[in-house]
Protein backbone atom coordinates (compact mmCIF):
# COMPACT_ATOMS: atom_id res chain seq x y z
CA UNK A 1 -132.31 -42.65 -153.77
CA UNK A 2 -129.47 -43.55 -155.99
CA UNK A 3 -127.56 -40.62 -156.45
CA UNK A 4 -125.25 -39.12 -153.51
CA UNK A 5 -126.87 -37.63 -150.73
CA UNK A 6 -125.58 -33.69 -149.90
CA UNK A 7 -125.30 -33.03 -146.64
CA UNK A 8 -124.67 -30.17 -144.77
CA UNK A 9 -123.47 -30.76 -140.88
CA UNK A 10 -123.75 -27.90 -138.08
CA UNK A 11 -121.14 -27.97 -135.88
CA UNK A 12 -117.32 -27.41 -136.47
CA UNK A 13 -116.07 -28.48 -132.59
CA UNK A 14 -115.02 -31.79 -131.27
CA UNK A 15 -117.95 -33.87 -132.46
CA UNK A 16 -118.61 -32.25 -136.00
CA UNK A 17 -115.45 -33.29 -136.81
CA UNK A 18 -115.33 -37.16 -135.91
CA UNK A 19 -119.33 -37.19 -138.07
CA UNK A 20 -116.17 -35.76 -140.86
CA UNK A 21 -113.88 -38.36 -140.26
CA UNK A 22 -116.84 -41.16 -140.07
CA UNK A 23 -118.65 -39.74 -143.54
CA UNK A 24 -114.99 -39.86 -145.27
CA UNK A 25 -115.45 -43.55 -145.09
CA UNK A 26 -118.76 -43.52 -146.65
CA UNK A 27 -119.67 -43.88 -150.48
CA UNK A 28 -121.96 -42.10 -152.12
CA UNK A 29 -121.98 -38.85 -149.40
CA UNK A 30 -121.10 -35.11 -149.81
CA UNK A 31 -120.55 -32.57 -147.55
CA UNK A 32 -121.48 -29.17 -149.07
CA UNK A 33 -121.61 -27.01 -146.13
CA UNK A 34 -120.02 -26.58 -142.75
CA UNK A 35 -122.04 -24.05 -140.05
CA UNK A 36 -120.05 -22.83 -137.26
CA UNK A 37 -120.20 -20.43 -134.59
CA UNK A 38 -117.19 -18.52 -135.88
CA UNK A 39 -116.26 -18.11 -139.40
CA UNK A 40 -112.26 -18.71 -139.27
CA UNK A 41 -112.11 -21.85 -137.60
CA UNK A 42 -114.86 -23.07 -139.38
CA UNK A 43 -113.03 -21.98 -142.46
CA UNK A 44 -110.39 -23.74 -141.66
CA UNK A 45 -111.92 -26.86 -140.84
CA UNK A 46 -114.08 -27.28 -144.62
CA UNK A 47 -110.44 -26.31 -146.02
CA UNK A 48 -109.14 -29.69 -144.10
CA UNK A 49 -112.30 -31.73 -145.56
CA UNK A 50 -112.69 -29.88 -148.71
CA UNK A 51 -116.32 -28.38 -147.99
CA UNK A 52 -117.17 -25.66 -150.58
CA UNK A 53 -120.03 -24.11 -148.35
CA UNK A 54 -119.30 -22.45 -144.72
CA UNK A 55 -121.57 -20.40 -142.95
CA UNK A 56 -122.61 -19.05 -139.38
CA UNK A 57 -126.23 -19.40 -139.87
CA UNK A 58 -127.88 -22.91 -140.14
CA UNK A 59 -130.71 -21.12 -142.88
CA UNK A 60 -128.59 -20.28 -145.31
CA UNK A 61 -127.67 -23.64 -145.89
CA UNK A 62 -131.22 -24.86 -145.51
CA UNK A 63 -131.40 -22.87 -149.00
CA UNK A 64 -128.67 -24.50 -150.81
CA UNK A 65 -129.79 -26.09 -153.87
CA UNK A 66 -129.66 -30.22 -153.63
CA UNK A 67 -129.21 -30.50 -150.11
CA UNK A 68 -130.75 -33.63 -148.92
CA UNK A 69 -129.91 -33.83 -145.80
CA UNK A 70 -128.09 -32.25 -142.22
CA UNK A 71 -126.20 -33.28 -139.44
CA UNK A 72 -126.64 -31.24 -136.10
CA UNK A 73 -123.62 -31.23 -134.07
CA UNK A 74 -124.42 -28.24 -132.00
CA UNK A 75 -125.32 -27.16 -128.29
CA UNK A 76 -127.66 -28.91 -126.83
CA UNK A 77 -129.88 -25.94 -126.19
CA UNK A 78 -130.28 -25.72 -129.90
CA UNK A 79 -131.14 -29.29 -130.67
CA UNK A 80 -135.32 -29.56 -130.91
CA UNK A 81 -135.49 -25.89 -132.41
CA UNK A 82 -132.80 -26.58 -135.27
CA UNK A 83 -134.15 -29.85 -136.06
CA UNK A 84 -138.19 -28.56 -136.60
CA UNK A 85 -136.37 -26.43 -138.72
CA UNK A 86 -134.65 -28.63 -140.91
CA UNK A 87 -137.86 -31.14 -141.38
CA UNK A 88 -139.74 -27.83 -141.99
CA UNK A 89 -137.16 -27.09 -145.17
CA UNK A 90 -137.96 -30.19 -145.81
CA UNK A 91 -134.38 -31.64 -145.24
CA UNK A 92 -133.64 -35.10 -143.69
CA UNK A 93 -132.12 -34.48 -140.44
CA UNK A 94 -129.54 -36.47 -137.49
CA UNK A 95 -129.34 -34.57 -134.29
CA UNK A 96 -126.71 -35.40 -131.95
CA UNK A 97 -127.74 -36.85 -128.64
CA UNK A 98 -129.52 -35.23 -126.60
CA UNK A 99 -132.71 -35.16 -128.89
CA UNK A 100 -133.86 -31.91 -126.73
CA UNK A 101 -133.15 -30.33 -123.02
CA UNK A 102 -137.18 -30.55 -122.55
CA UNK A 103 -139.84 -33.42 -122.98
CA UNK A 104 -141.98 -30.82 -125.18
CA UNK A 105 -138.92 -30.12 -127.69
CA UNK A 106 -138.64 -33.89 -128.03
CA UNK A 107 -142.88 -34.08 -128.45
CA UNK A 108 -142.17 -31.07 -131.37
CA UNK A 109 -140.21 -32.88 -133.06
CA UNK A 110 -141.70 -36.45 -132.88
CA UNK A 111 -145.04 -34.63 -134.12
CA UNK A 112 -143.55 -32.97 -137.00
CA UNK A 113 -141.50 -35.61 -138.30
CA UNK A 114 -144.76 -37.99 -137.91
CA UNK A 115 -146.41 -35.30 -140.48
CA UNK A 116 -143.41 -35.05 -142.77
CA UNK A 117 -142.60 -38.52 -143.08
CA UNK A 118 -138.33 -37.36 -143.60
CA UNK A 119 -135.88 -39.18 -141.68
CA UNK A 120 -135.59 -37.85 -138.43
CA UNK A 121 -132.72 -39.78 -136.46
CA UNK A 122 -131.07 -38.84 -133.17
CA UNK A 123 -127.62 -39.92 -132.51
CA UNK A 124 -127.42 -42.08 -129.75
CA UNK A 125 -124.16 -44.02 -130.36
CA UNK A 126 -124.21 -46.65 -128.03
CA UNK A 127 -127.18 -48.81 -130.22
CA UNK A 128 -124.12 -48.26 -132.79
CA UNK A 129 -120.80 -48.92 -130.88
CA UNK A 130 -119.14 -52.94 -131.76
CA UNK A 131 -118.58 -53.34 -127.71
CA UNK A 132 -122.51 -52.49 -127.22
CA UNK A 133 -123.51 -54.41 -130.65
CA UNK A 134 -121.66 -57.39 -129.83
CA UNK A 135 -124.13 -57.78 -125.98
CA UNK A 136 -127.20 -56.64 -128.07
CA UNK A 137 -127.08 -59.68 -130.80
CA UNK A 138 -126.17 -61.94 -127.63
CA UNK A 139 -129.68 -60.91 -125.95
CA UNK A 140 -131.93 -61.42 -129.49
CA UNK A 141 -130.50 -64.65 -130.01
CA UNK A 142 -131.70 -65.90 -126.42
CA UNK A 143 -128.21 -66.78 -125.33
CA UNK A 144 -127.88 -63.42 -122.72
CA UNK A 145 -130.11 -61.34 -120.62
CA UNK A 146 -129.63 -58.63 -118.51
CA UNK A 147 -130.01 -59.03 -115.08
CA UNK A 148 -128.01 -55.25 -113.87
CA UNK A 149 -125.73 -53.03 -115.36
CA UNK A 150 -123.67 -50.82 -113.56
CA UNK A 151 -122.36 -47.98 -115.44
CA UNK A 152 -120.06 -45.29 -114.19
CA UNK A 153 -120.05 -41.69 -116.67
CA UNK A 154 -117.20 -39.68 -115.29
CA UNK A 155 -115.36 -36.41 -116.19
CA UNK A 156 -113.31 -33.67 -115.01
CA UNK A 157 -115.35 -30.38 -115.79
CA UNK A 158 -114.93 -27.96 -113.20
CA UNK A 159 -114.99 -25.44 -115.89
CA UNK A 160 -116.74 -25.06 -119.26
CA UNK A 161 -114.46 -26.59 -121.85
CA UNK A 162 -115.19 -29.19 -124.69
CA UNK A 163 -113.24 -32.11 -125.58
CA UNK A 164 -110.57 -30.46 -127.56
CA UNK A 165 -109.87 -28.50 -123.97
CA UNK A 166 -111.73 -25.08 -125.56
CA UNK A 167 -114.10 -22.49 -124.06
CA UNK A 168 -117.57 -23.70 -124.58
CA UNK A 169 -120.36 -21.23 -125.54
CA UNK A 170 -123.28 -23.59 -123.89
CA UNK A 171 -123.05 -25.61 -120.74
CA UNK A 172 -123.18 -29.56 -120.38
CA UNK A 173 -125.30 -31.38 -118.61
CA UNK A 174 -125.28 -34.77 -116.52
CA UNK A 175 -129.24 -35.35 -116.94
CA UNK A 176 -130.55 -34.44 -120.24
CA UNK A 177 -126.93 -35.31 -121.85
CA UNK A 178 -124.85 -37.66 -120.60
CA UNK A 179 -127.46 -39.88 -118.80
CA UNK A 180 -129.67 -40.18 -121.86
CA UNK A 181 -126.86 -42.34 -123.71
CA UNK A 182 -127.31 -44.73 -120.54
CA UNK A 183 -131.18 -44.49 -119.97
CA UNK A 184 -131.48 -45.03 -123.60
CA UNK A 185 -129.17 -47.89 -123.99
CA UNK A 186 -130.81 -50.05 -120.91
CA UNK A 187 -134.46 -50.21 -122.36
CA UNK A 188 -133.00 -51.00 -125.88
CA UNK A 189 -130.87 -53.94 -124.79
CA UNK A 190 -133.93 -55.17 -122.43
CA UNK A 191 -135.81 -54.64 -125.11
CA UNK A 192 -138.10 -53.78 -122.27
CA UNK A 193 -139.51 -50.28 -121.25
CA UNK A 194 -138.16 -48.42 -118.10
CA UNK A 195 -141.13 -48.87 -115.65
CA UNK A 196 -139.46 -47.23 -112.83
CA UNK A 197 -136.60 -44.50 -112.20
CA UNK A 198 -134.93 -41.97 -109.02
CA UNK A 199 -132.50 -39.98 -109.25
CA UNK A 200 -129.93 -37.75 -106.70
CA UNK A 201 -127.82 -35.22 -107.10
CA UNK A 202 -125.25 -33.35 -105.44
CA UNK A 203 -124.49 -29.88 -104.86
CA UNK A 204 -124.89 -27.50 -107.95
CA UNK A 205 -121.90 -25.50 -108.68
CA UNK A 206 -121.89 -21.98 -108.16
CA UNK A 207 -120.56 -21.15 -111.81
CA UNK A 208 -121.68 -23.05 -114.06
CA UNK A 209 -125.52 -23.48 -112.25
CA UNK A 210 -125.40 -27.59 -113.04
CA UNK A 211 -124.97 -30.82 -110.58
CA UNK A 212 -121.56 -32.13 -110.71
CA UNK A 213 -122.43 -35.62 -109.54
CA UNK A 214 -125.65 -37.55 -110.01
CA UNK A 215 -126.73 -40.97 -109.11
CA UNK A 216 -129.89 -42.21 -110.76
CA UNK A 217 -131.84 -45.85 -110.63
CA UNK A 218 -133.89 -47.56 -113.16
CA UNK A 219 -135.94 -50.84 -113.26
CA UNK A 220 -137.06 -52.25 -116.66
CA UNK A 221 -140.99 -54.17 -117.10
CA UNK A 222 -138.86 -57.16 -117.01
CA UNK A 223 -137.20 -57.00 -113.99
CA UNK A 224 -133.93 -56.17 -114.69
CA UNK A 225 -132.35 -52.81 -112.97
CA UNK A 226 -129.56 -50.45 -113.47
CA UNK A 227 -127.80 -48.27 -111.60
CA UNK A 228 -125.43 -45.22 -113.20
CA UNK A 229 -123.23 -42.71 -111.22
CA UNK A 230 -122.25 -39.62 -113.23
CA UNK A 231 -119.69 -37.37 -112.11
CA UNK A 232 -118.05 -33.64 -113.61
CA UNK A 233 -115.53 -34.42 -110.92
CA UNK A 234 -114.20 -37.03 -111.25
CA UNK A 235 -110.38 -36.61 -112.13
CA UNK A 236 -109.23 -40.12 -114.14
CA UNK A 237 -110.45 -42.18 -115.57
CA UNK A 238 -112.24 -40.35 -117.84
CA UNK A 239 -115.22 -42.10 -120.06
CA UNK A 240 -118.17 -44.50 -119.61
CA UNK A 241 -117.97 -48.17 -118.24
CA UNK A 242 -120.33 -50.16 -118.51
CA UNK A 243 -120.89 -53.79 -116.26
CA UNK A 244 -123.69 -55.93 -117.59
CA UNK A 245 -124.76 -58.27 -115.16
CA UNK A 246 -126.83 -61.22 -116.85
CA UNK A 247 -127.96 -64.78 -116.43
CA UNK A 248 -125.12 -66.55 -118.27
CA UNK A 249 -122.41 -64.19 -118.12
CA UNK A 250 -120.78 -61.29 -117.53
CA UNK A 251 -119.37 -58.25 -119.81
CA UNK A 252 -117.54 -54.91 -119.53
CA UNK A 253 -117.96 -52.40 -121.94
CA UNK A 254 -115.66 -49.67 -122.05
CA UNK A 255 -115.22 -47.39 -125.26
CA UNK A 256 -115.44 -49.35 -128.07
CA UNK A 257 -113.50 -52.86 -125.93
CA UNK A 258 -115.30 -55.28 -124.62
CA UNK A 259 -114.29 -58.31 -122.02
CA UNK A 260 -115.67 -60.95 -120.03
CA UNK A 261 -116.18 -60.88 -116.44
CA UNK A 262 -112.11 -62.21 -116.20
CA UNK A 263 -111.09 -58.96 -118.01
CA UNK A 264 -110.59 -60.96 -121.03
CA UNK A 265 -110.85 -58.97 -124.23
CA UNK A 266 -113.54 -59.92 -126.83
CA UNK A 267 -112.94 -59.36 -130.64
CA UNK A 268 -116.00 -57.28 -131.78
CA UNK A 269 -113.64 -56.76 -135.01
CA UNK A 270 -116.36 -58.46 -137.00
CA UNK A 271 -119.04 -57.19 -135.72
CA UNK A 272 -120.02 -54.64 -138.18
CA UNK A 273 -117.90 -53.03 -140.93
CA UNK A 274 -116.76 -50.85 -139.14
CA UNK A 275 -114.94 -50.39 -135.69
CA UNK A 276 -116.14 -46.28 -135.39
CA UNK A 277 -119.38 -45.62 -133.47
CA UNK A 278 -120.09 -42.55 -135.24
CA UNK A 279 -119.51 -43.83 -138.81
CA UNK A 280 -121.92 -46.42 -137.95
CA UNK A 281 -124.14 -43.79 -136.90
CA UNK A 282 -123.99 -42.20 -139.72
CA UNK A 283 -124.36 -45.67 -142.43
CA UNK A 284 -127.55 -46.16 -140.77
CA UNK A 285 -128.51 -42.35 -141.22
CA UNK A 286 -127.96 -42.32 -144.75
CA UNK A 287 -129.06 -46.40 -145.41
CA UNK A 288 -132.36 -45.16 -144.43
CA UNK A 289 -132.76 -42.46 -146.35
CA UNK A 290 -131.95 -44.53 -149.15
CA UNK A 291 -134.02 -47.40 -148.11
CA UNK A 292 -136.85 -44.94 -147.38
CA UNK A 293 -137.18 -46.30 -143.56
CA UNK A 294 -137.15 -45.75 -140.33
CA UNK A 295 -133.85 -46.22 -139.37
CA UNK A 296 -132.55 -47.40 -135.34
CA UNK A 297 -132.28 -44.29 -133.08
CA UNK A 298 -134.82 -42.25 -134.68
CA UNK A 299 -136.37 -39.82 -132.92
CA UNK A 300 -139.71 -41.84 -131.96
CA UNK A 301 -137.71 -44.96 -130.88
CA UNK A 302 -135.32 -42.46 -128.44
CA UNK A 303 -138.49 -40.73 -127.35
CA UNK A 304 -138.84 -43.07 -124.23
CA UNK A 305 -135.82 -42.07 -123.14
CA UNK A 306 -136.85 -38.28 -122.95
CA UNK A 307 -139.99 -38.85 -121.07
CA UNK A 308 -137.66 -40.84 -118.25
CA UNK A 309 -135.13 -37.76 -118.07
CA UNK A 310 -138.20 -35.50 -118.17
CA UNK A 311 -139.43 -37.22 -115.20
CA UNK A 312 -136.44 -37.56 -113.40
CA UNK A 313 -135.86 -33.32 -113.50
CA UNK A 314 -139.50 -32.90 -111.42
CA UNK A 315 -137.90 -35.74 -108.78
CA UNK A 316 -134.46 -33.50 -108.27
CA UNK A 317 -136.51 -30.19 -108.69
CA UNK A 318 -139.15 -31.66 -105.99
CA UNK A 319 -136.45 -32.59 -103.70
CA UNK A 320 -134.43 -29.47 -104.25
């Protein structure tokens, strides 16, 4: 595909609007429609970024003429059943992470994009991150391997706001959200499938209906084990840190930094062109639909991760 790709991306909040920022940056990519829950901000928003289209309804931009392609940026509830619907239009389709809240949403949608044969990628931005990148090319060239990581995911959410401090219509979740970036990103930099995994979790708040602090464990086929605390309250810091623990050093990942086990920075400058998770995201998304491949993070190379949180949620609902 030679001629620019026309996307349409669902989602005007927080994260819609760094997949803008990132796609600014990219050649040969057009916005043409903006979905939103409400029409004035999202309005306002496709006025900032120049986007012709805005809706409130994901199918009427399904319908626009040329559209290639769609970025979902939306609850998380709505992730597996907006996605079947895009590869059903026949669209290309990124979903932001998590790929579903169920193991049989994430099945759906594996199946369907198996029969279509579109680009089906889910947006898992820690394969993409420099910080993350930088360890990764370290392990395939034989020079690093993991033997822990230790990775603390902590907020403050004692009530339902987003990043940009607004109401939220949808509620977060520790398990099939924030822990997938983390159970994800341990089998891919093992290169090694998660053979075994617990999980606990603390009391469930009487608002919002969701565990505010987890603790879960995995072990890889080849040895190597992780452990990850999550936390909605925790006050500061805010974020996710990562320790990886290996055989010939040691590295801290937090945001898109990286240092040594001294706390001595690493330039990851050079690792790809770009310093912005989500714009790298986004390259590969559209580099494979050019390419006509299956690009990293699509939705049958994440599906691992799914069947791990799936399994997890009968451990905590066994143990109550």
């Amino acid at each position: 595909m030679s001629k620019t790709i026309k996307v349409a991306l669902a989602g005007a909040g927080a994260f819609g609007i760094k997949h803008l920022d990132g796609i600014r940056n990219i050649d040969g990519v057009e916005v043409i429609s903006l979905i939103g829950r409400e029409l004035a901000p999202t309005q306002a928003v496709a006025a900032k970024y120049g986007i012709g289209h805005v809706t409130t309804r994901l199918e009427d931009s399904l319908a626009l003429p040329g559209l290639d392609a769609v970025i979902l940026c939306t609850p998380t509830q709505m992730h597996a059943g907006q996605t079947l619907a895009c590869l059903k239009a026949g669209k290309h389709v990124q979903v932001e992470i998590p790929l579903a809240d169920s193991l049989k949403g994430a099945q759906d949608v594996v199946a369907l994009q198996q029969q279509t044969g579109l680009v089906a990628m889910c947006g898992h931005p820690r394969r993409f991150n420099p910080s993350h990148q930088y360890v990764h090319k370290k392990i395939a060239a034989g020079e690093f391997n993991i033997q822990q990581m230790d990775v603390q995911t902590y907020f403050f959410r004692r009530s339902n706001i987003n990043a940009l401090g607004q109401p939220r219509s949808w509620t977060d979740h520790l398990l099939w959200h924030h822990a997938a970036h983390t159970v994800d990103l341990f089998a891919y930099q093992c290169n090694s499938p998660i053979v075994q995994a617990n999980a606990l979790q603390g009391p469930i708040h009487p608002a919002l209906g969701i565990a505010m602090d987890m603790s879960i464990q995995l072990k890889a086929a080849n040895g190597a084990i992780c452990t990850l605390s999550l936390s909605f309250n925790n006050d500061v810091p805010l974020g996710t840190f990562f320790r990886y623990i290996g055989d010939s050093a040691t590295y801290l990942a937090r945001y898109d930094d990286l240092f040594n086990g001294k706390d001595e920075k690493i330039d990851v400058s050079q690792v790809d062109v770009s310093m912005n998770g989500i714009e790298l995201q986004d390259r590969e998304f559209f580099a494979a639909i050019r390419e006509g491949r299956e690009p990293n993070a699509s939705v049958a190379r994440v599906f691992a991760c799914y069947q791990v949180l799936h399994d997890l949620e009968k451990q905590l609902a066994v143990a109550g």
